[in-house]
Protein backbone atom coordinates (compact mmCIF):
# COMPACT_ATOMS: atom_id res chain seq x y z
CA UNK A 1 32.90 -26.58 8.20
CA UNK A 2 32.56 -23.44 10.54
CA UNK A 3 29.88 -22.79 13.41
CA UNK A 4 28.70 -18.93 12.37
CA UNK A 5 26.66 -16.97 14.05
CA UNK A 6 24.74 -14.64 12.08
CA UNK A 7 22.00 -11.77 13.34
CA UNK A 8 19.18 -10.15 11.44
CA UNK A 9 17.91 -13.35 9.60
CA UNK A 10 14.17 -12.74 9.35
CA UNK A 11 14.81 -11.10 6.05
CA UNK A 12 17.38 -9.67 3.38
CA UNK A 13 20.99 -10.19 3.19
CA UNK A 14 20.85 -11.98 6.82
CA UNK A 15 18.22 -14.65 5.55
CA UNK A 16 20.26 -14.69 2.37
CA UNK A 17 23.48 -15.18 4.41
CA UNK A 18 22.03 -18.11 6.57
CA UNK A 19 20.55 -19.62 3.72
CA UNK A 20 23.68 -20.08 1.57
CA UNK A 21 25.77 -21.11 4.62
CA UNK A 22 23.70 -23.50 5.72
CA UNK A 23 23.30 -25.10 1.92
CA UNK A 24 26.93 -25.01 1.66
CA UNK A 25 27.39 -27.14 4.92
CA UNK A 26 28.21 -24.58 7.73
CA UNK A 27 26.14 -24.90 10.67
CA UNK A 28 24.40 -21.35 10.92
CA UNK A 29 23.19 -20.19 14.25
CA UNK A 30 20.60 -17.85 13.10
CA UNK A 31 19.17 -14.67 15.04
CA UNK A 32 16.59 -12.38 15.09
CA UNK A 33 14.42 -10.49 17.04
CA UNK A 34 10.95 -11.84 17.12
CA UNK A 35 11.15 -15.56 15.05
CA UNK A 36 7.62 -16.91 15.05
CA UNK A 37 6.98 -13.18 13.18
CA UNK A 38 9.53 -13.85 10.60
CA UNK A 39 8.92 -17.97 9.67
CA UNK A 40 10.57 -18.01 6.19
CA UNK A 41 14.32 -19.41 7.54
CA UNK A 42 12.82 -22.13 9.60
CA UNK A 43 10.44 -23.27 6.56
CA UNK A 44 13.32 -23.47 4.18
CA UNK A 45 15.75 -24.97 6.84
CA UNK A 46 13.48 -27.62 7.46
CA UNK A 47 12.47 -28.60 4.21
CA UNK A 48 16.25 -28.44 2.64
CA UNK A 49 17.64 -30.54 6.27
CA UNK A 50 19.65 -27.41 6.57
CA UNK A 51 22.34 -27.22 9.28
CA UNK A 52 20.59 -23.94 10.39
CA UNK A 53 19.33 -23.35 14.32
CA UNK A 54 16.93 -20.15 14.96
CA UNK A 55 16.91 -18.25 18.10
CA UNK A 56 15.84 -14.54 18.99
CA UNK A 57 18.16 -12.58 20.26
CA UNK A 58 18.01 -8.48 19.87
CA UNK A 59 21.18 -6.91 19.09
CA UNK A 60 19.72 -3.31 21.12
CA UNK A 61 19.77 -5.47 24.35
CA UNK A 62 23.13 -6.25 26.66
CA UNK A 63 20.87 -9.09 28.48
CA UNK A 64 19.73 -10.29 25.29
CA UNK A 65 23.32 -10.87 23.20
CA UNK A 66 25.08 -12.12 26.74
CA UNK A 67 22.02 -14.80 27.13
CA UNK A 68 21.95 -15.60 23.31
CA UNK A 69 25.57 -15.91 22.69
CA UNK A 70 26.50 -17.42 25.60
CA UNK A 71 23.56 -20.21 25.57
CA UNK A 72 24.74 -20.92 21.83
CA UNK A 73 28.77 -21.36 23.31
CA UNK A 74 26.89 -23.29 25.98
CA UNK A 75 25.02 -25.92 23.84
CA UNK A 76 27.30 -26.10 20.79
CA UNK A 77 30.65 -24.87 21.84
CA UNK A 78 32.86 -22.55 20.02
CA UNK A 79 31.48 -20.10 17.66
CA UNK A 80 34.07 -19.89 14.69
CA UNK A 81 32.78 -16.65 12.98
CA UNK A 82 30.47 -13.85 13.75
CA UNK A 83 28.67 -11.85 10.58
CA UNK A 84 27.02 -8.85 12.33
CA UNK A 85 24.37 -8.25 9.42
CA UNK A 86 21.45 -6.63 12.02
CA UNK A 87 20.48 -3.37 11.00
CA UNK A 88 17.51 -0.33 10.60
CA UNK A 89 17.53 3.18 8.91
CA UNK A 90 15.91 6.01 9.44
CA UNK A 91 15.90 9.04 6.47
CA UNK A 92 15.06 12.40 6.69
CA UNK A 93 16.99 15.75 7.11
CA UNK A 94 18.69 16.33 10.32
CA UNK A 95 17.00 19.26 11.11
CA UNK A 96 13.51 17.57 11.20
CA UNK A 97 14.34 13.83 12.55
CA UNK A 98 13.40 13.52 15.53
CA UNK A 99 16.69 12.69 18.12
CA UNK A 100 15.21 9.59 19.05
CA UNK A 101 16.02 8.35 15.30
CA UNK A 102 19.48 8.82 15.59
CA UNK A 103 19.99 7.09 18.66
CA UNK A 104 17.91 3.72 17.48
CA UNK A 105 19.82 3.66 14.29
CA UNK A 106 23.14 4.15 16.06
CA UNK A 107 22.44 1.82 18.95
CA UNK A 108 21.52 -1.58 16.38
CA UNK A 109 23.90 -0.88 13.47
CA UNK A 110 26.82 0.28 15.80
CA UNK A 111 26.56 -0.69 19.28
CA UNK A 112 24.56 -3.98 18.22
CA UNK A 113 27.24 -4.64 16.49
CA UNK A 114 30.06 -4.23 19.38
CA UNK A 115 27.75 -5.73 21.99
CA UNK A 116 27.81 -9.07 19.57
CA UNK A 117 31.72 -8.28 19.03
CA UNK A 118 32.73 -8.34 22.67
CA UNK A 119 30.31 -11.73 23.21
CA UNK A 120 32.59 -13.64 20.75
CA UNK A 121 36.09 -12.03 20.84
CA UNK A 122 36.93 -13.74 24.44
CA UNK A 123 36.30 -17.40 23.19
CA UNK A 124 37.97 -16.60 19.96
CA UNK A 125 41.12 -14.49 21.30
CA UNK A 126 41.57 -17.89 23.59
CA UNK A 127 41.59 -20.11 20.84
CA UNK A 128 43.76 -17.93 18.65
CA UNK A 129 40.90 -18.63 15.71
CA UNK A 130 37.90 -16.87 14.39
CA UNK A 131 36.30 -14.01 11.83
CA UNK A 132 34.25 -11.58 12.65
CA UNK A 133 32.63 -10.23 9.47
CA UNK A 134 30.64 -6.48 9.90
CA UNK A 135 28.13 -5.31 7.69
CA UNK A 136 28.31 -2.21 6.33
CA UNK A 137 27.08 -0.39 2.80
CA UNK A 138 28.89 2.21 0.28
CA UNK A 139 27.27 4.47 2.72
CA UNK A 140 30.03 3.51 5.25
CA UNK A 141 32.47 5.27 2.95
CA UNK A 142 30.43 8.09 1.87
CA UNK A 143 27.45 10.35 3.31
CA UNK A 144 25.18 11.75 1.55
CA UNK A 145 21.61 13.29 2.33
CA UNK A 146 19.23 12.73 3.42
CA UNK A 147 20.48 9.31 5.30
CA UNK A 148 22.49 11.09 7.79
CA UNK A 149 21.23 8.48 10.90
CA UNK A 150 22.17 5.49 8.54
CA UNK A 151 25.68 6.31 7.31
CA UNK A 152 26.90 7.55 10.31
CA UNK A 153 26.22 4.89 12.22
CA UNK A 154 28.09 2.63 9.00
CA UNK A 155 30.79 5.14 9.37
CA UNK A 156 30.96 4.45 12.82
CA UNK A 157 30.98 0.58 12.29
CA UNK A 158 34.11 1.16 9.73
CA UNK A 159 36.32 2.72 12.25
CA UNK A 160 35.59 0.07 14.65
CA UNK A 161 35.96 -2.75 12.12
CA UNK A 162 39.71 -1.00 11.18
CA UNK A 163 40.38 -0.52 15.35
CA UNK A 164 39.63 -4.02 15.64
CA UNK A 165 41.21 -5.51 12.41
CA UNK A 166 44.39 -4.61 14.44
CA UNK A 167 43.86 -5.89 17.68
CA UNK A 168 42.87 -9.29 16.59
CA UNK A 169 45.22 -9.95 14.18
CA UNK A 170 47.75 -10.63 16.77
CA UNK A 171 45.41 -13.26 17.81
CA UNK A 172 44.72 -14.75 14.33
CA UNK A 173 41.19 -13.25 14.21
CA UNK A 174 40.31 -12.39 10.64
CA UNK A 175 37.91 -9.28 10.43
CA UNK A 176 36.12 -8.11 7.15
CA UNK A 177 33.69 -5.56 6.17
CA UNK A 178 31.21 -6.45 3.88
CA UNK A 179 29.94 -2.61 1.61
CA UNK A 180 26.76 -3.64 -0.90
CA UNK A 181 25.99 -1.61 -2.72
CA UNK A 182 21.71 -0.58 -3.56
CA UNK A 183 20.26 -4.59 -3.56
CA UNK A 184 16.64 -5.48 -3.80
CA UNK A 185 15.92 -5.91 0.23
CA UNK A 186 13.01 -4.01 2.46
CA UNK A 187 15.57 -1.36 3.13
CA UNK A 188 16.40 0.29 -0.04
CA UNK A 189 12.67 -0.31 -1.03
CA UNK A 190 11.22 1.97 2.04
CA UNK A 191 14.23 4.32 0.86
CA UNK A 192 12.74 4.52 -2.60
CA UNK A 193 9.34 5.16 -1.83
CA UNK A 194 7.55 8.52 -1.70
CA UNK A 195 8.93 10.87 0.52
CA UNK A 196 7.40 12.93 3.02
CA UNK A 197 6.88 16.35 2.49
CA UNK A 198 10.06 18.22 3.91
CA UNK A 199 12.10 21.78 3.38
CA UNK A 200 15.07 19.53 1.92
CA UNK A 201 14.92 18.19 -1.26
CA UNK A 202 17.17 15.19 -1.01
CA UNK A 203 14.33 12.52 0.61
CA UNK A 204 12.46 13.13 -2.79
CA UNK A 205 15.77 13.17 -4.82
CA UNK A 206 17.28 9.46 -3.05
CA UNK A 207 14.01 7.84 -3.64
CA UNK A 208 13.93 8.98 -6.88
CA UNK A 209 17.66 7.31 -6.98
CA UNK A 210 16.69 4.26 -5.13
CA UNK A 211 13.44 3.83 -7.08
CA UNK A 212 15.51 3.62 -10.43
CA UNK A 213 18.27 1.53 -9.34
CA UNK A 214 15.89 -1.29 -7.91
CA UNK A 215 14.13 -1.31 -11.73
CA UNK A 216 17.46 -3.37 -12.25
CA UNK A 217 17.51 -5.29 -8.83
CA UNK A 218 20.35 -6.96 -7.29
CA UNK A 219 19.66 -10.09 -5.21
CA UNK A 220 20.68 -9.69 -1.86
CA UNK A 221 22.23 -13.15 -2.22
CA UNK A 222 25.41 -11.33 -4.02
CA UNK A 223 26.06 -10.36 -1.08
CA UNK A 224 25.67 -13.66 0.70
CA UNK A 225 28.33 -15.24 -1.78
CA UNK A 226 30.56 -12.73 -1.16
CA UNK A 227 30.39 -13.47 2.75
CA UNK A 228 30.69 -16.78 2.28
CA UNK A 229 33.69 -16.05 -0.09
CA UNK A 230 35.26 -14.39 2.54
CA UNK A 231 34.60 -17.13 5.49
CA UNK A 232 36.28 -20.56 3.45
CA UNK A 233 38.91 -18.54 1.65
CA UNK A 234 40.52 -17.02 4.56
CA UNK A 235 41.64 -13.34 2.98
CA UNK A 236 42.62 -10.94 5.47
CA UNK A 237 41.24 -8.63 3.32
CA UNK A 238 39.53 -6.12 4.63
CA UNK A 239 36.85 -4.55 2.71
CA UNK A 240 34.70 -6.06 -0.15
CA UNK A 241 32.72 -3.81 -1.66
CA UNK A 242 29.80 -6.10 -3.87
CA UNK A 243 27.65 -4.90 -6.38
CA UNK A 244 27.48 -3.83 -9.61
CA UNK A 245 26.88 -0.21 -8.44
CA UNK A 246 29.07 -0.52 -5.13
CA UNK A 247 32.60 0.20 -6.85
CA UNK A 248 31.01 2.78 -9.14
CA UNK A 249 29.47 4.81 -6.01
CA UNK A 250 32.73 4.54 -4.41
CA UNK A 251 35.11 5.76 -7.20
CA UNK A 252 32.68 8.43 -8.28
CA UNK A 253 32.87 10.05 -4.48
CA UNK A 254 36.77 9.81 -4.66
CA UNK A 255 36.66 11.18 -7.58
CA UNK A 256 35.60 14.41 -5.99
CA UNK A 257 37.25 17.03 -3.37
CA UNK A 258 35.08 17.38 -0.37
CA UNK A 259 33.85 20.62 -1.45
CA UNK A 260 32.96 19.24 -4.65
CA UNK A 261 30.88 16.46 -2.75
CA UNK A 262 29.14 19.26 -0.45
CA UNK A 263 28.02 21.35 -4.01
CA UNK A 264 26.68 17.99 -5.62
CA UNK A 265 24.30 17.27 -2.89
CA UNK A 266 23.66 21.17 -2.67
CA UNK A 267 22.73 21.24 -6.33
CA UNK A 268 19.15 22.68 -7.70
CA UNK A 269 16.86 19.68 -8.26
CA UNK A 270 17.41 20.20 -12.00
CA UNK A 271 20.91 20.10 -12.11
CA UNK A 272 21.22 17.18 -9.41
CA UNK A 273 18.57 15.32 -11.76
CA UNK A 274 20.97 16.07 -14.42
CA UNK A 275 24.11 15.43 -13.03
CA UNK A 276 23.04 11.95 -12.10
CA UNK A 277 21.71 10.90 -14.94
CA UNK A 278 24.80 12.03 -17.19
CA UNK A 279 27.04 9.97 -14.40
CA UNK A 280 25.24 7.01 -14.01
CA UNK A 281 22.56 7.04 -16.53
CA UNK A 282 19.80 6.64 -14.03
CA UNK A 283 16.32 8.79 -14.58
CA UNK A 284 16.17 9.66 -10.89
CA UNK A 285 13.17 11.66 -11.06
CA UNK A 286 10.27 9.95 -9.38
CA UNK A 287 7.50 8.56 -11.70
């Protein structure tokens, strides 16, 4: 059985993750920002006996992943794999998000993710063992509007995952990046909600898509599987997309030349509305 740390556990895939690691015997050292906020892991962990310890830790701060990290190695020695699940969005066109959006966005789902990264990879590079599994989306392989702040930060978290796929091998560090596809978690719901009012069309068009797609809902704890998949089986593979829709999204956009992407997501409404519906048989239009 492997000690994991995983962060962003008060809800979603990371509470998902925990959960099913700590069920299948792994002891889970389980993070989040603010836990007496977020109470359902420790409720289940203590009723089930689960092998699961809570502690806050936020992913934004350098203080906060060196103290939390390093009082974990402290206590409990080693940490045997890392699943950097943490993560926000923002939506909106670029030209009327506010700067400050960007930056949060980039600083949890990318540089959260590194700061956690270079807490582990010492202690693992010295023991010539570990994983380090990064949580990305479909939206890590392909941008579309009008969740520019989101997928570029993913983007940026792919090229770091393949950058440091090839430094660790040589130390027998397994690294893995995790792409779900649209699952039934707070994110994609706020996604699929009314949109603001804007000069873009594509907030109202992608929660008209996410809207749709979560009448069909995919538990987040696909997703979980699949990371625990990935931890006992010990593939070097390294990504998994998961999801019905994940493989779909993925072949669909290379499917297409770059230009062709651009004109889809420059489309009129109608023929967007169209388009998607003929490709994936979803109604996007919101109800």
């Amino acid at each position: 059985m492997a000690s994991i740390l995983v962060t962003g556990t008060s809800k979603g895939i990371g509470l998902a993750t925990a959960l099913v690691l700590g069920r299948a015997g792994h002891t889970v050292y389980a993070t989040m920002r603010n836990p007496s906020g977020a109470p359902e892991l420790s409720v289940a962990a203590v009723q089930e006996g689960l092998p699961i310890h809570i502690s806050a830790m936020d992913v934004d701060s350098d203080a906060s992943v060196a103290e939390g990290v390093g009082g974990i190695i402290e206590a409990n020695g080693p940490i045997d794999v890392l699943v950097n699940n943490a993560g926000i969005e923002r939506r909106g066109a670029i030209e009327e998000l506010d700067l400050s959006d960007f930056r949060a966005v980039m600083e949890t789902n990318y540089f959260g993710a590194l700061r956690c990264i270079r807490a582990v990879l010492p202690q693992m590079r010295a023991r010539k063992s570990g994983c380090i599994i990064n949580i990305s989306s479909v939206s890590g392989r392909l941008a579309a509007s009008p969740l520019a702040p989101y997928t570029a930060s993913k983007f940026a978290l792919e090229a770091l995952s393949e950058a440091l796929a090839q430094e660790a091998k040589m130390f027998n560090i397994r690294v893995a990046i995790v792409e779900p596809g649209i699952m039934d978690t707070e994110m994609p719901r706020r996604i699929g909600e009314a949109a603001p009012a804007s000069l873009y069309p594509h907030t109202r068009r992608m929660a008209g898509l996410f809207a749709a797609s979560l009448q069909n809902p995919i538990s987040p704890l696909l997703a979980a599987e699949k990371i625990r998949e990935i931890i006992e089986s010990g593939s070097w593979q390294l990504r998994h997309p998961v999801g019905p829709d994940a493989e779909p999204f993925l072949h669909w956009r290379a499917s297409m030349t770059d230009e062709q992407w651009v004109d889809w997501g420059a489309m009129d409404d109608e023929s967007w509305y169209q388009g998607v519906e003929r490709d994936f048989g979803i109604d996007a239009r919101l109800r």
